[in-house]
C-alpha atoms as a PDB file:
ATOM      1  CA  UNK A   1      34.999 109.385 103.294  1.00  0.00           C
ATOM      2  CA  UNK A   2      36.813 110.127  99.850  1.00  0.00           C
ATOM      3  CA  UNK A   3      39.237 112.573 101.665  1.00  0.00           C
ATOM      4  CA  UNK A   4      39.999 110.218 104.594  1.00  0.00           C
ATOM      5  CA  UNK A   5      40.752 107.604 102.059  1.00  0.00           C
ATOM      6  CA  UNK A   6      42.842 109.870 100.092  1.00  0.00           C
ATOM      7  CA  UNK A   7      44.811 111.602 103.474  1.00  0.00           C
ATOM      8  CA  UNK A   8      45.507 107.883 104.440  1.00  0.00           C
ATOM      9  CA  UNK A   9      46.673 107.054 100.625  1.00  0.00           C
ATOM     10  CA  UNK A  10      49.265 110.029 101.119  1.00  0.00           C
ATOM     11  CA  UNK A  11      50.330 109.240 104.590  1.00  0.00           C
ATOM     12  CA  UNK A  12      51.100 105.925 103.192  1.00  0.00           C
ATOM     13  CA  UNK A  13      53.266 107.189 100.454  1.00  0.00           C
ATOM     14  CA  UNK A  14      54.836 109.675 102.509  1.00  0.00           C
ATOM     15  CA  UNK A  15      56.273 106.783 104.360  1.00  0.00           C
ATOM     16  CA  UNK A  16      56.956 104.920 101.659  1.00  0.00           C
ATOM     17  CA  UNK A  17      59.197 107.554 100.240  1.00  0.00           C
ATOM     18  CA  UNK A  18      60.842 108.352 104.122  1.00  0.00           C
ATOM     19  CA  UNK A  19      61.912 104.891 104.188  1.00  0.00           C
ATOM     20  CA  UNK A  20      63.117 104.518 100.559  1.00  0.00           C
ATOM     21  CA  UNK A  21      65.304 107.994 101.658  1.00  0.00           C
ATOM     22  CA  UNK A  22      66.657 106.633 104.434  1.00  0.00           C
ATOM     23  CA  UNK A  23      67.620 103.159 102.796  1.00  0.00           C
ATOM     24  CA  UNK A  24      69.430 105.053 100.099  1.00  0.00           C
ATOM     25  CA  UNK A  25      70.788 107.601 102.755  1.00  0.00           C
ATOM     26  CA  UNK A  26      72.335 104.300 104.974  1.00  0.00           C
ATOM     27  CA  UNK A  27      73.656 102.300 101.747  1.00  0.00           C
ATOM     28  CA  UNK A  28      75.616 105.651 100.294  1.00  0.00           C
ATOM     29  CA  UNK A  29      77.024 106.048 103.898  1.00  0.00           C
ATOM     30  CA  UNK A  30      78.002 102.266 104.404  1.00  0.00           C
ATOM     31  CA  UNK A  31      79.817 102.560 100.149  1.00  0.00           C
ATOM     32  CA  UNK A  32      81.532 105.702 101.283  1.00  0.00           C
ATOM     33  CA  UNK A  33      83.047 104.618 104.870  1.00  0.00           C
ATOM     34  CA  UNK A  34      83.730 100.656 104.005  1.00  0.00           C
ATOM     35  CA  UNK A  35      87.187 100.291 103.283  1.00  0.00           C
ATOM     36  CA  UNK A  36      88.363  97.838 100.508  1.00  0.00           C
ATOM     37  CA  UNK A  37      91.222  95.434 102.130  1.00  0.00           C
ATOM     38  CA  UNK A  38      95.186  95.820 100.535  1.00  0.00           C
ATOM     39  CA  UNK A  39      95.361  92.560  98.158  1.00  0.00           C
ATOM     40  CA  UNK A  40      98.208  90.637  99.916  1.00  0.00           C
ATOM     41  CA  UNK A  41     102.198  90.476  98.064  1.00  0.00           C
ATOM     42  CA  UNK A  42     104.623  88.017  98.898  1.00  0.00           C
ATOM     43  CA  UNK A  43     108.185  87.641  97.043  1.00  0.00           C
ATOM     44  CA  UNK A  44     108.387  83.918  95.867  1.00  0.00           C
ATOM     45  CA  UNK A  45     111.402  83.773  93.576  1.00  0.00           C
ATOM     46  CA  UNK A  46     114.500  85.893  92.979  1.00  0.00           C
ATOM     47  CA  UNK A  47     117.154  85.633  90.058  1.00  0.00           C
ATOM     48  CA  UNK A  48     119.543  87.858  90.046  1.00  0.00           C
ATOM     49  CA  UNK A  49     122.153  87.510  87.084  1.00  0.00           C
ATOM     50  CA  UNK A  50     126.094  87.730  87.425  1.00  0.00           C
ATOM     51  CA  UNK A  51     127.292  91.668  88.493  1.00  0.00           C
ATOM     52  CA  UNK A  52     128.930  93.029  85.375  1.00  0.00           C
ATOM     53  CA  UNK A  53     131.000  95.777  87.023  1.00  0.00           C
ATOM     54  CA  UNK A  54     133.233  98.135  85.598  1.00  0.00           C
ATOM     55  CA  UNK A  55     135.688 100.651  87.069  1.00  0.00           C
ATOM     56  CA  UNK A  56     134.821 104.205  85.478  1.00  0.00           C
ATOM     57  CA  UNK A  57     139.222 105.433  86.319  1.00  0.00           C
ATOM     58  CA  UNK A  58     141.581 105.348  89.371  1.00  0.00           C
ATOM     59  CA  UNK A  59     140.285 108.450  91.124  1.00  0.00           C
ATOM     60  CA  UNK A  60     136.551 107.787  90.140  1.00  0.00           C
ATOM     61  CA  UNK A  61     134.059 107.694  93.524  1.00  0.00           C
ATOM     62  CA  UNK A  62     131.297 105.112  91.286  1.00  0.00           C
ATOM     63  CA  UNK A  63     131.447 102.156  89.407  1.00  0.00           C
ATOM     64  CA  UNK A  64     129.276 100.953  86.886  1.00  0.00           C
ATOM     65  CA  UNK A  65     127.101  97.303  86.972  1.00  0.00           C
ATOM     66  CA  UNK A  66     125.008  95.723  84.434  1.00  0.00           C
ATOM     67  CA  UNK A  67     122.534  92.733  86.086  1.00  0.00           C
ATOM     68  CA  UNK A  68     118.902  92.147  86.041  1.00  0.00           C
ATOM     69  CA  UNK A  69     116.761  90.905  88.328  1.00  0.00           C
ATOM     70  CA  UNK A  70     114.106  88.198  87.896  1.00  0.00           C
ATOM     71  CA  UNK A  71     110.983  88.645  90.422  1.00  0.00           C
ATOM     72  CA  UNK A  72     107.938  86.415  90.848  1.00  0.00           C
ATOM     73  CA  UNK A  73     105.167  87.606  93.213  1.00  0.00           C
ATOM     74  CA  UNK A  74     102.291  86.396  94.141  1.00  0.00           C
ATOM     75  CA  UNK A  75      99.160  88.370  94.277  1.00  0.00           C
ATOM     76  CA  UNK A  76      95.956  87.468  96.587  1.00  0.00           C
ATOM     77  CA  UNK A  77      92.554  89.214  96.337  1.00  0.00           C
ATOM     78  CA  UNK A  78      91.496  88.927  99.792  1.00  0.00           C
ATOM     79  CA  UNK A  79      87.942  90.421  98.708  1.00  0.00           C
ATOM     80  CA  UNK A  80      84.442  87.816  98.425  1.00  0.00           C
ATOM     81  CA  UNK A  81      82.775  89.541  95.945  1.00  0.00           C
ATOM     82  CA  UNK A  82      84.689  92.340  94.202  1.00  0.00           C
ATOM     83  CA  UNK A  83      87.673  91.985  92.216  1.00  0.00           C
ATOM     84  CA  UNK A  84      90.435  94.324  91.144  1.00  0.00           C
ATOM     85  CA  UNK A  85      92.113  96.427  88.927  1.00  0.00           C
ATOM     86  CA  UNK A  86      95.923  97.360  88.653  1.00  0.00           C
ATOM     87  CA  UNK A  87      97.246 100.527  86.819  1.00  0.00           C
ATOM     88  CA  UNK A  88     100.526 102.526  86.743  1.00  0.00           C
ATOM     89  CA  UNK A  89     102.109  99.682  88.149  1.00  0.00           C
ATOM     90  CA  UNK A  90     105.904  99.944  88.843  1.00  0.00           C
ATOM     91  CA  UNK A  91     108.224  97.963  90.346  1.00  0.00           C
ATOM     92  CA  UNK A  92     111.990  98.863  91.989  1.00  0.00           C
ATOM     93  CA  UNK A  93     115.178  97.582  93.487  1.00  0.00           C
ATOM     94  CA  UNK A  94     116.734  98.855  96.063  1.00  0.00           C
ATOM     95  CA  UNK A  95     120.178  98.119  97.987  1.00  0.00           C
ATOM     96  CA  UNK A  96     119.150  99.237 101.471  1.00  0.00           C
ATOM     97  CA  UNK A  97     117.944 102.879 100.884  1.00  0.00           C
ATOM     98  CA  UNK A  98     119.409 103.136  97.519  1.00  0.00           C
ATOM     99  CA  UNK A  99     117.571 103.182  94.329  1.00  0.00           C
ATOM    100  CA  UNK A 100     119.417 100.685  91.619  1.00  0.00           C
ATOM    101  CA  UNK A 101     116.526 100.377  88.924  1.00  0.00           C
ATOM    102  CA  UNK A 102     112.826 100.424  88.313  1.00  0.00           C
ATOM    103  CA  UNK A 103     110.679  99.282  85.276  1.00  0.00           C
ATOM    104  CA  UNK A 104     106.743  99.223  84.368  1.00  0.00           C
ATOM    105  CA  UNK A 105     104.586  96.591  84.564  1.00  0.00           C
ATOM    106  CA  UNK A 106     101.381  96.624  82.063  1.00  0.00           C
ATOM    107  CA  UNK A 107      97.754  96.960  83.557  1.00  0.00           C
ATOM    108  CA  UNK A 108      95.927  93.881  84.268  1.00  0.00           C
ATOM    109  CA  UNK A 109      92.968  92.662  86.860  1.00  0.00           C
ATOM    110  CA  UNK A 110      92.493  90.349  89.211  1.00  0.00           C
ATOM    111  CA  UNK A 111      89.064  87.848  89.810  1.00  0.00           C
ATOM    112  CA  UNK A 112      87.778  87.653  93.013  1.00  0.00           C
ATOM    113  CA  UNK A 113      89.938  85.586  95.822  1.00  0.00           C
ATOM    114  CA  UNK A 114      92.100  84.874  92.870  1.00  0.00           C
ATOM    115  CA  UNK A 115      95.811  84.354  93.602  1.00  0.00           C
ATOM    116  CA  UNK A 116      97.597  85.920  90.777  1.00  0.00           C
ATOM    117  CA  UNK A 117     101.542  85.349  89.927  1.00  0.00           C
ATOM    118  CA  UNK A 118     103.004  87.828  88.083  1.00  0.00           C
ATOM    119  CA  UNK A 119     106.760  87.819  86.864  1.00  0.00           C
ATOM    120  CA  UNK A 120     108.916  91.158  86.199  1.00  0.00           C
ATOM    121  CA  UNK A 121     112.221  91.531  85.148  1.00  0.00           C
ATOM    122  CA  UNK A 122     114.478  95.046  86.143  1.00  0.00           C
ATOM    123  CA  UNK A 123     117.241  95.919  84.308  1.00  0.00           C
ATOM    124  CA  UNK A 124     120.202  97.431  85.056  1.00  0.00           C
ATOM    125  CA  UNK A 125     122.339  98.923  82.256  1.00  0.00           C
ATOM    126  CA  UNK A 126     125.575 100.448  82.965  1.00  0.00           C
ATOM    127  CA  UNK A 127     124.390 101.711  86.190  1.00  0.00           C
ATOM    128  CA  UNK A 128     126.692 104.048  87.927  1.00  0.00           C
ATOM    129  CA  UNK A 129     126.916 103.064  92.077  1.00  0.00           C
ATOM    130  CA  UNK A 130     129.029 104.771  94.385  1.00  0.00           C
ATOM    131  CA  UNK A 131     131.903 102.763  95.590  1.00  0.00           C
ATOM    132  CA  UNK A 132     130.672 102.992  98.912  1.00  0.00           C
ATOM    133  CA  UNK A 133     127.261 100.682  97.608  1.00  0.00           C
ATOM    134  CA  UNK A 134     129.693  98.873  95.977  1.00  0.00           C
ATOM    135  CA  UNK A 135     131.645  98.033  98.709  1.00  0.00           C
ATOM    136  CA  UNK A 136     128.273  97.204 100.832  1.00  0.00           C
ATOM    137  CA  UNK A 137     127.256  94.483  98.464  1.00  0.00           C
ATOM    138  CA  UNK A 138     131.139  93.286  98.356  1.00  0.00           C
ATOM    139  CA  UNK A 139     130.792  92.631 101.522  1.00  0.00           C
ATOM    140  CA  UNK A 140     127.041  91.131 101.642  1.00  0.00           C
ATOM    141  CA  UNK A 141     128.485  88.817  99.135  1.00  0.00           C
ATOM    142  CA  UNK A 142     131.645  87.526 101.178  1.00  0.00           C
ATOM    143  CA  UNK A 143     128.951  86.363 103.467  1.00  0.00           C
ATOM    144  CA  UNK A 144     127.049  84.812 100.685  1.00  0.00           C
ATOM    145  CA  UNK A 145     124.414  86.961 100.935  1.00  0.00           C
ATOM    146  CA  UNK A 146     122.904  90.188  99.171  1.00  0.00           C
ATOM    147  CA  UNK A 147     119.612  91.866 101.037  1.00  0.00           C
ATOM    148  CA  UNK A 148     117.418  93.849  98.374  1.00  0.00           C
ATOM    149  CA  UNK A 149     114.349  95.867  98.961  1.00  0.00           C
ATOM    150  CA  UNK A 150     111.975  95.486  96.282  1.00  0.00           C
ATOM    151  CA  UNK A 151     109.101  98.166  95.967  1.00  0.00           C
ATOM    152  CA  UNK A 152     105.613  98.232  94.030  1.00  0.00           C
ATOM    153  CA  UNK A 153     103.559 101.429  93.167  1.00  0.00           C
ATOM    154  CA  UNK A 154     100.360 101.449  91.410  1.00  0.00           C
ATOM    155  CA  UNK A 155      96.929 102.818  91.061  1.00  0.00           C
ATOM    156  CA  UNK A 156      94.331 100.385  92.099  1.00  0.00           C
ATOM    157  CA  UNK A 157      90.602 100.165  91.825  1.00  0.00           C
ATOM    158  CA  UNK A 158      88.293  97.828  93.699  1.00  0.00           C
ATOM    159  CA  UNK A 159      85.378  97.436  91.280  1.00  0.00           C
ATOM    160  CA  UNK A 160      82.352  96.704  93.385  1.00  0.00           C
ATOM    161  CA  UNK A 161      79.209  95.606  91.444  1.00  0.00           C
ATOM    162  CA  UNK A 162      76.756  97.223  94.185  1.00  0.00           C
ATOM    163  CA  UNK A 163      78.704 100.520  94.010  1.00  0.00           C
ATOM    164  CA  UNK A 164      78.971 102.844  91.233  1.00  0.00           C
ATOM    165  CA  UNK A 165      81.708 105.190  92.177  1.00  0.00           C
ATOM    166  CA  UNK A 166      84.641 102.913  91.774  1.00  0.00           C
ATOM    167  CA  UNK A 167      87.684 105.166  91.939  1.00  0.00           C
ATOM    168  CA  UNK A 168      91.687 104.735  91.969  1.00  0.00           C
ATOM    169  CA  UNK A 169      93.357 104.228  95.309  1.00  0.00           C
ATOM    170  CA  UNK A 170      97.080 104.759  95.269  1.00  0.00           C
ATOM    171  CA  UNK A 171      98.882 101.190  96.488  1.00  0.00           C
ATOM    172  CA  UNK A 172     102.772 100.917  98.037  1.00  0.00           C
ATOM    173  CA  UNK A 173     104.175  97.525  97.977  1.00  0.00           C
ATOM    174  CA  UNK A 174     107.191  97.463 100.285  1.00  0.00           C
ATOM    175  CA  UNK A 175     109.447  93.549 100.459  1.00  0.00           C
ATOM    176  CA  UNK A 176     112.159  94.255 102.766  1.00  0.00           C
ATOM    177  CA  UNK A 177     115.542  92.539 102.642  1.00  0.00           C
ATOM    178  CA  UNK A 178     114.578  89.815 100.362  1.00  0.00           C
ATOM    179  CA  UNK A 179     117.776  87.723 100.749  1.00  0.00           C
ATOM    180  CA  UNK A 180     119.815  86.356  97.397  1.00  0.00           C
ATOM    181  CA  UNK A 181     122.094  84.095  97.463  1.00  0.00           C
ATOM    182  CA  UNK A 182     125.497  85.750  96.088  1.00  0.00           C
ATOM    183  CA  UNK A 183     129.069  84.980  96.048  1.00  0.00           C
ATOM    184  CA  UNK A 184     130.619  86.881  93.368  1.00  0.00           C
ATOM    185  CA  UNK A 185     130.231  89.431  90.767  1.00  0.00           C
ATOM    186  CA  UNK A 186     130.659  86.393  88.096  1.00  0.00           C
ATOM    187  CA  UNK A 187     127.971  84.512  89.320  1.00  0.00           C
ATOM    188  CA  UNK A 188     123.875  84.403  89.145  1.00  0.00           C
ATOM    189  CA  UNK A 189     122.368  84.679  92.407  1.00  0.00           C
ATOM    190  CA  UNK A 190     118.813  83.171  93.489  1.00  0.00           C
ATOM    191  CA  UNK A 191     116.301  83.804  96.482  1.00  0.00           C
ATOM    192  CA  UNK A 192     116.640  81.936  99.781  1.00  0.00           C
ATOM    193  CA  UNK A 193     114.500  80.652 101.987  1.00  0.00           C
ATOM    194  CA  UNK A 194     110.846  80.701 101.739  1.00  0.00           C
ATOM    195  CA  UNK A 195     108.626  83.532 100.198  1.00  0.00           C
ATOM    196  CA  UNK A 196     108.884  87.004 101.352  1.00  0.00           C
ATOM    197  CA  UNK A 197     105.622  88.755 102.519  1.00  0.00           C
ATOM    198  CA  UNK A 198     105.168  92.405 101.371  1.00  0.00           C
ATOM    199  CA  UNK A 199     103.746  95.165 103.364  1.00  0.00           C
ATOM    200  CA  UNK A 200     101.018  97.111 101.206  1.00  0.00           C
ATOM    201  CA  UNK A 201      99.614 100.382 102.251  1.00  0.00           C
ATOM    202  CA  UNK A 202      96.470 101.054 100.358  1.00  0.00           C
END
């Protein structure tokens, strides 16, 4: 009687601990595959100041500009219940495929379905731009109208409180031909039209 009672006592655990492996075997496999959602960018503001430009000589090919531009985004955590975590963040301008300047935002992290603005400034400082570029954005702004592409890299973490591998996911933030609103080289330029949504690869 003693060693049925005790064979029936270890079946019983024995089943206990199969299902406690398996639960722990399913909830590792659902952590690993699930994957987090890109938080969502969009362009809301633009101010770009007046184009200082200077000729370099007569038989120069570049030209070089001094300007900033202002940029407001807006950042949405499309997650429920796990917020996020920005690193390595840097942001760019671009005149169609060409690089003009770039500059590094500091860290910072982001609540849970919070929608975060976040203002950055890029600075250009005696930049040196091929007459052809130049020539480009001459001609943009006879038509009253620059395009820029504006790009965001950074190292993000999703910090789940059920999980404890939480590790850094590389993000590209890509605003295509975000449209300012420029005459001249004398004058400050801002955004037009409504917001610009980013594509983010995550």
């Amino acid at each position: 009687m003693a060693d049925q009672t005790r064979r029936n006592k270890i079946i019983k655990c024995s089943i206990i601990v199969a299902i406690i492996v398996v639960l722990i075997a399913v909830y590792l496999i659902i952590v690993k595959t699930i994957q987090p959602r890109p938080p969502r960018f969009r362009v809301t503001s633009v101010l770009v100041s007046p184009l200082n430009v200077t000729a370099l000589n007569n038989n120069s090919t570049s030209q070089q500009i001094t300007t900033a531009w202002r940029i407001d985004f807006l950042i949405t955590n499309p997650h429920k219940w796990e917020s996020m975590s920005y690193e390595q963040v840097e942001a760019s301008v671009y005149y169609r495929n060409n690089f003009l300047s770039s500059t590094i935002i500091l860290p910072f992290n982001q609540d849970r379905k919070e929608e975060l603005g976040r203002r950055v400034t890029v600075a250009a400082s005696s930049l040196e731009v091929n007459n052809g570029v130049m020539n480009a954005i001459a001609a943009d702004m006879s038509r009253g109208a620059v395009g820029f592409n504006v790009m965001v890299a950074a190292r993000v973490r999703v910090d789940r409180s059920y999980s404890w591998r939480q590790k850094m996911r590389g993000m590209r933030v890509t605003c295509e031909d975000v449209k300012v609103g420029l005459w001249s080289h004398t004058t400050a330029g801002t955004m037009l039209g409504e917001p610009t949504p980013c594509n983010v690869h995550l």
